[in-house]
Protein backbone atom coordinates (compact mmCIF):
# COMPACT_ATOMS: atom_id res chain seq x y z
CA UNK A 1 -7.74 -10.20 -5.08
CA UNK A 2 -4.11 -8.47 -3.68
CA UNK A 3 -3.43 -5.75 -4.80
CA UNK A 4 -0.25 -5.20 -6.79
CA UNK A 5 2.06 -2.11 -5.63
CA UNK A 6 5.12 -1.15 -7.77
CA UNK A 7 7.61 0.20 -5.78
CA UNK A 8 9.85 3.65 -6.97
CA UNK A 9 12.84 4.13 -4.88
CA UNK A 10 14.03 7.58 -5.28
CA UNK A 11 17.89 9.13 -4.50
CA UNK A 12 18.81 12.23 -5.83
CA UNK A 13 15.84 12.17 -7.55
CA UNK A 14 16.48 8.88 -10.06
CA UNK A 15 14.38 5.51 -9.33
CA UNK A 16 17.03 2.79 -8.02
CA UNK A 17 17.05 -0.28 -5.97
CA UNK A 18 18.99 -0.95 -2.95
CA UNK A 19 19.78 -4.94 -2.11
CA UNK A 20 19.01 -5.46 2.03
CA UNK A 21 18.74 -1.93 2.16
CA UNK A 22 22.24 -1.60 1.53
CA UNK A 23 23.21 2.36 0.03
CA UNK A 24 26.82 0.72 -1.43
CA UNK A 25 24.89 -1.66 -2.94
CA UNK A 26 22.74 0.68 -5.24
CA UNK A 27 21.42 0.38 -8.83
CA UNK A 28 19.55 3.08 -11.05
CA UNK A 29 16.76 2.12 -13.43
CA UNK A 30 15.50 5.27 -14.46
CA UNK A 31 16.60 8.76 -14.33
CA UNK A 32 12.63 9.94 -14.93
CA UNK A 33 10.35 8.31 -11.66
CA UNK A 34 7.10 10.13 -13.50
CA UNK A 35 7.64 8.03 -16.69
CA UNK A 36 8.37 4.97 -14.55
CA UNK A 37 4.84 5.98 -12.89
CA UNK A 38 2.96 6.92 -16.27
CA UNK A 39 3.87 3.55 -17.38
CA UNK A 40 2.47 1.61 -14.03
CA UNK A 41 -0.87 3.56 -14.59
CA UNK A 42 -0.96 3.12 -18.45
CA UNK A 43 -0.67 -0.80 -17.65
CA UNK A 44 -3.97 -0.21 -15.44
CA UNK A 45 -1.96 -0.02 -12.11
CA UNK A 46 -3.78 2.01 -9.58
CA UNK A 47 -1.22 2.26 -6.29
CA UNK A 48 2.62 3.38 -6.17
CA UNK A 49 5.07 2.70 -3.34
CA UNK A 50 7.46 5.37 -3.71
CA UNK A 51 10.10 5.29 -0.80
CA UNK A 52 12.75 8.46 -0.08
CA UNK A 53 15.70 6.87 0.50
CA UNK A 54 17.80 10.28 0.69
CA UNK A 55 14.70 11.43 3.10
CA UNK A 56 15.22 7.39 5.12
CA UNK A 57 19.01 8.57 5.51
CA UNK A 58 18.68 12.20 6.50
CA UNK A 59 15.31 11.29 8.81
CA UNK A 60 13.61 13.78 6.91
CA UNK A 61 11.84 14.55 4.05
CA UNK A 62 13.50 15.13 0.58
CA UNK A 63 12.21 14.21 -2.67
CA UNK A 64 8.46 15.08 -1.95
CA UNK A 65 9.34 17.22 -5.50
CA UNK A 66 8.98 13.88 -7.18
CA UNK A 67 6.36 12.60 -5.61
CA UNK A 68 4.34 16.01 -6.56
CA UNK A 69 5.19 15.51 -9.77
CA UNK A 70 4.23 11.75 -10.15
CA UNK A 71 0.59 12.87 -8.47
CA UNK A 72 0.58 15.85 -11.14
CA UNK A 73 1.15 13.80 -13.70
CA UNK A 74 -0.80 10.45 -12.93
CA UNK A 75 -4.14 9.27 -11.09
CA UNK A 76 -2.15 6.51 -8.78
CA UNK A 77 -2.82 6.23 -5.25
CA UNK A 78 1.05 6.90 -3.69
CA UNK A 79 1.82 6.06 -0.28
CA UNK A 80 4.67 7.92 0.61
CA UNK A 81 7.59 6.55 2.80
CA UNK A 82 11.53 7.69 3.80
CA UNK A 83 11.89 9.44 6.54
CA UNK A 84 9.07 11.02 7.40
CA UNK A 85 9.56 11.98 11.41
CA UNK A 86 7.46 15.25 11.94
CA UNK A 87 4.31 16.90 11.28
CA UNK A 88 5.56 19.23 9.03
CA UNK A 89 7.15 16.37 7.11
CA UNK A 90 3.29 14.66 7.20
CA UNK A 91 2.18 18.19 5.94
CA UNK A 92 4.46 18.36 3.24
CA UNK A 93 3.64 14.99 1.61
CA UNK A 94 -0.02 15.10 1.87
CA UNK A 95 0.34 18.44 0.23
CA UNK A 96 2.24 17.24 -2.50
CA UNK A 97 -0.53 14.56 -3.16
CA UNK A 98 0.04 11.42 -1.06
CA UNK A 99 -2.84 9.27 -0.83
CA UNK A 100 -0.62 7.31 2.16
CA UNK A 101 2.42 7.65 4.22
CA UNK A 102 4.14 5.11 5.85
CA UNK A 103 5.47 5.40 9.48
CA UNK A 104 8.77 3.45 9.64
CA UNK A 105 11.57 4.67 11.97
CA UNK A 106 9.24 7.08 13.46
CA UNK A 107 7.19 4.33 14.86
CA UNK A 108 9.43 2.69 17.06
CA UNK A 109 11.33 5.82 17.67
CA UNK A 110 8.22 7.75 18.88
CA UNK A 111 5.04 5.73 18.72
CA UNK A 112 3.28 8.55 20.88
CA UNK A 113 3.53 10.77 17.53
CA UNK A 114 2.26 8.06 15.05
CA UNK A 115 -0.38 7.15 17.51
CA UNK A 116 -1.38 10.79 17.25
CA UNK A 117 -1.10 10.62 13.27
CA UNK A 118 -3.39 7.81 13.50
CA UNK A 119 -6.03 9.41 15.62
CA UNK A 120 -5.66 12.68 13.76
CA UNK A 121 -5.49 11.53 10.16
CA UNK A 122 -7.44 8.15 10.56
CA UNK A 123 -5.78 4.68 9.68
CA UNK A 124 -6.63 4.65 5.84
CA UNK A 125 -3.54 7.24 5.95
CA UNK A 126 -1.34 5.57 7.85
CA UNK A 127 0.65 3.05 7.18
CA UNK A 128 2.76 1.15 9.35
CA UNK A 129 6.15 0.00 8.75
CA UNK A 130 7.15 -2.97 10.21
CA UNK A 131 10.68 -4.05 8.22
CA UNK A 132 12.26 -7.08 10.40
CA UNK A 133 15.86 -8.05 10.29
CA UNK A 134 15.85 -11.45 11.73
CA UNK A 135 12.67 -11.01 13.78
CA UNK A 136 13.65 -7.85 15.35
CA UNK A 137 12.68 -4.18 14.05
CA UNK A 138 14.82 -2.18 11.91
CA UNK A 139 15.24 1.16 11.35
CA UNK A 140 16.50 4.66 9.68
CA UNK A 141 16.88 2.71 6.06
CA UNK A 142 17.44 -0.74 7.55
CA UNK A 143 21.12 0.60 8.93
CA UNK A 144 19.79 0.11 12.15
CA UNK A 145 18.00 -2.92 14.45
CA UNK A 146 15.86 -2.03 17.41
CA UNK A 147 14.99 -4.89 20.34
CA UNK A 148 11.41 -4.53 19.27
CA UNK A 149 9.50 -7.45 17.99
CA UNK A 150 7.19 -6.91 15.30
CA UNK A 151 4.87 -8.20 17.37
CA UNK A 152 5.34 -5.79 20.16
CA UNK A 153 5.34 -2.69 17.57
CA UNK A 154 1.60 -3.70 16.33
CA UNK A 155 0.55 -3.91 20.02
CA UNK A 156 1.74 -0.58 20.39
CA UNK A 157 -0.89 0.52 17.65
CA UNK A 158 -3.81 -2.06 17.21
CA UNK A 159 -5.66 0.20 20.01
CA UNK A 160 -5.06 3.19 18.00
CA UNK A 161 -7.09 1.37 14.45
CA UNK A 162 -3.77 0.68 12.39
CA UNK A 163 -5.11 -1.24 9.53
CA UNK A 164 -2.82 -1.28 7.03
CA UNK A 165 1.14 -2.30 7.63
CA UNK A 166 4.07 -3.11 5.06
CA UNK A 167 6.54 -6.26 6.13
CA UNK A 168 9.70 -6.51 4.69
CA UNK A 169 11.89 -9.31 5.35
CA UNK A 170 15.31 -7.35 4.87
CA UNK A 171 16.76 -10.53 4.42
CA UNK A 172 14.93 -11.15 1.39
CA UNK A 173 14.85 -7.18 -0.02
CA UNK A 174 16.47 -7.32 -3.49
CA UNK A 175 18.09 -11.34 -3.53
CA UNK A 176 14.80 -12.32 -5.83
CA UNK A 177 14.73 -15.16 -3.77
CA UNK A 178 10.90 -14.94 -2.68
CA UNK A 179 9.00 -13.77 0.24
CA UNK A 180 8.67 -14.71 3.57
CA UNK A 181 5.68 -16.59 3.24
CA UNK A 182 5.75 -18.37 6.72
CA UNK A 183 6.41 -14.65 7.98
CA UNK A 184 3.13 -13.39 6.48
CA UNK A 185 1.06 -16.66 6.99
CA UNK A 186 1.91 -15.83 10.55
CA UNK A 187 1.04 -12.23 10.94
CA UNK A 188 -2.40 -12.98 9.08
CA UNK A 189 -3.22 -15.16 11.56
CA UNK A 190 -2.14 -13.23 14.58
CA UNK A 191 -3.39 -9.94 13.03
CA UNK A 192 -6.14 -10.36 10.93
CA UNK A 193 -7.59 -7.14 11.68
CA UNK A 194 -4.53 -5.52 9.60
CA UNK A 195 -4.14 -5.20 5.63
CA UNK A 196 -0.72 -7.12 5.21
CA UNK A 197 1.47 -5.88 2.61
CA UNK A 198 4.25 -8.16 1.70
CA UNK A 199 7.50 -6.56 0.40
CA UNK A 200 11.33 -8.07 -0.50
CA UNK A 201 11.84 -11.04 -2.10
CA UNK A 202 9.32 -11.25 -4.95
CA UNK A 203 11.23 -13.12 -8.12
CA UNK A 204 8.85 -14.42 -10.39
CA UNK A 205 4.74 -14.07 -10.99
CA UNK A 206 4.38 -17.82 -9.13
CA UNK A 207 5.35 -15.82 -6.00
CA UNK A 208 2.42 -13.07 -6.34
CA UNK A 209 0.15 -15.63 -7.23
CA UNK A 210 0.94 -17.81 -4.00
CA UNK A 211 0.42 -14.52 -1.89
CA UNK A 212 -3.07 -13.96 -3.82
CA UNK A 213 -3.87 -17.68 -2.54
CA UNK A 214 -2.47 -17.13 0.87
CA UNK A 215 -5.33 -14.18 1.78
CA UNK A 216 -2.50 -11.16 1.56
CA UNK A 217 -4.28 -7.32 1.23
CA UNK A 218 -0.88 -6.65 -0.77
CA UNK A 219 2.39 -7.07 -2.43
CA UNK A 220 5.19 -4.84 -3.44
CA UNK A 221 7.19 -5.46 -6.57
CA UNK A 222 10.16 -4.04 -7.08
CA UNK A 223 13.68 -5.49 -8.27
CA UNK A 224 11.90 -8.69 -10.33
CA UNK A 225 10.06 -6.22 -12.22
CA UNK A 226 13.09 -3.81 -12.69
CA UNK A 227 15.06 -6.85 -13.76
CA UNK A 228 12.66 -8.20 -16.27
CA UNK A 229 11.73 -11.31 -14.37
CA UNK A 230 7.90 -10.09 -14.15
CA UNK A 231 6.26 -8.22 -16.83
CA UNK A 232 3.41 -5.33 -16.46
CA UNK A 233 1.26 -7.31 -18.49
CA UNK A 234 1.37 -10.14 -15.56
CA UNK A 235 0.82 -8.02 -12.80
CA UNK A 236 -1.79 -6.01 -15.18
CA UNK A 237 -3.51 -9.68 -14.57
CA UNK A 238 -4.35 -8.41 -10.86
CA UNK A 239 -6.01 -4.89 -12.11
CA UNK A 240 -8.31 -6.28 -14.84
C-alpha cells in the first residue's frame, strides 16, 4: 500500500506553499508547523516531509529548530530537506531528530559528497532528490535547471544503494492539476530497484488512489490537502 507523506514547507518558521517553486508566489497555512504535525499523527499518519525553503535559498540549513520541535513533540518519521550541502548540515538534522534527509541540489552539485553520505549513513537515510523541470534537473529551490537528466543523476548513485528518491514534476508543484503519472510509470520501470516517491500535482483522493494502483512506494500531499480538496480522514484510509 503507498505510503502517504504530508508535506510542511517551512519559511521563517510558518508552514506555506510555494506554486512551481516560485518564492513570489507564496501562501501561509499555519503559523504553528508542530500543530500542523500533531494533527498528521493524531489522524494515524506516520511520515512528514518537511522541506526548508529559507535553508533551499541560503544552501544551508535553517529551520532545523522546527523540525526539533516537531520530533519533540510527535512520533512521525521526518525526512528532512532544504538545503542541506555539508556534513555539519547532515549532523545538525539528524541531531535534531530526522529519521531522513533528502539530497537535492547537493546531488548534482557534488555527487562525490552524497555518494559518501550514502556509504557512510546507509540508503534508508538518504534520500534522493530528483525535481525535473521539463526533463532536465533542477536545483537550489527549483530557481535553477542543470543539463542533467534524471536519468543520468540515478546512474550517478544506483552503484552507491540509493533506494529511496522523491520526483517532482515542477511543472505540476502547486497547479492541483495531478501528477505525472507517465513520469513515474516510467521511472518504475527503468528503476525498480528505487522506492519512488511522487510529489506536485496531487488534487483530489482519485489521484493517490491511481498511484496506489500504479505500484508507487510513495506520495506527497501538500497544497490539495492545505486547500481542502483531500481530507485526513481519506488519506487516514492509507494508515489503517
Amino acid at each position: 500500500m503507498i505510503q502517504i507523506i504530508p508535506a510542511i514547507d517551512i519559511i521563517d518558521g510558518k508552514c506555506v506553499r510555494l506554486t512551481q517553486g516560485d518564492y513570489n508566489q507564496k501562501k501561509e497555512y499555519h503559523s504553528n508547523p508542530v500543530e500542523v504535525a500533531k494533527m498528521f499523527e493524531d489522524a494515524g499518519i506516520q511520515r512528514l516531509h518537511l522541506v526548508d525553503l529559507d535553508g533551499a535559498k541560503q544552501k544551508q540549513i535553517v529551520n532545523y529548530k522546527v523540525l526539533e520541535n516537531i520530533t519533540a513533540a510527535t512520533k512521525l518519521s521526518v525526512d528532512f530537506g532544504g538545503g542541506l550541502q555539508s556534513d555539519e548540515d547532515l549532523k545538525i538534522a539528524f541531531d535534531a531528530g530526522a529519521k531522513q534527509i533528502t539530497a537535492g541540489s547537493i546531488a548534482v552539485k557534488n555527487p562525490e559528497k552524497v555518494q559518501d553520505w550514502l556509504t557512510r549513513f546507509g540508503k534508508d537515510r538518504i534520500i534522493l532528490g530528483a525535481d525535473t523541470k521539463a526533463g532536465m534537473i533542477a536545483v537550489h529551490g527549483w530557481q535553477e535547471t542543470s543539463d542533467l537528466s534524471i536519468q543520468q543523476l540515478m546512474n550517478k548513485f544506483l552503484p552507491f544503494g540509493i533506494s529511496y528518491s522523491i520526483c517532482t514534476d515542477v511543472a505540476k508543484d502547486g497547479l492541483l492539476q495531478g501528477p505525472s503519472f507517465d513520469l513515474y510509470k516510467q521511472l518504475s520501470e527503468e528503476f525498480p530497484q528505487v522506492n519512488w516517491i511522487a510529489s506536485g500535482g496531487v488534487a483530489e483522493f482519485s489521484d493517490i488512489e491511481r498511484l496506489d494502483q500504479m505500484g508507487v512506494y510513495g506520495v506527497i500531499v501538500g497544497k490539495a490537502f492545505y486547500e481542502g480538496r483531500i481530507t485526513l480522514q481519506q488519506l487516514a484510509q492509507f494508515n489503517s
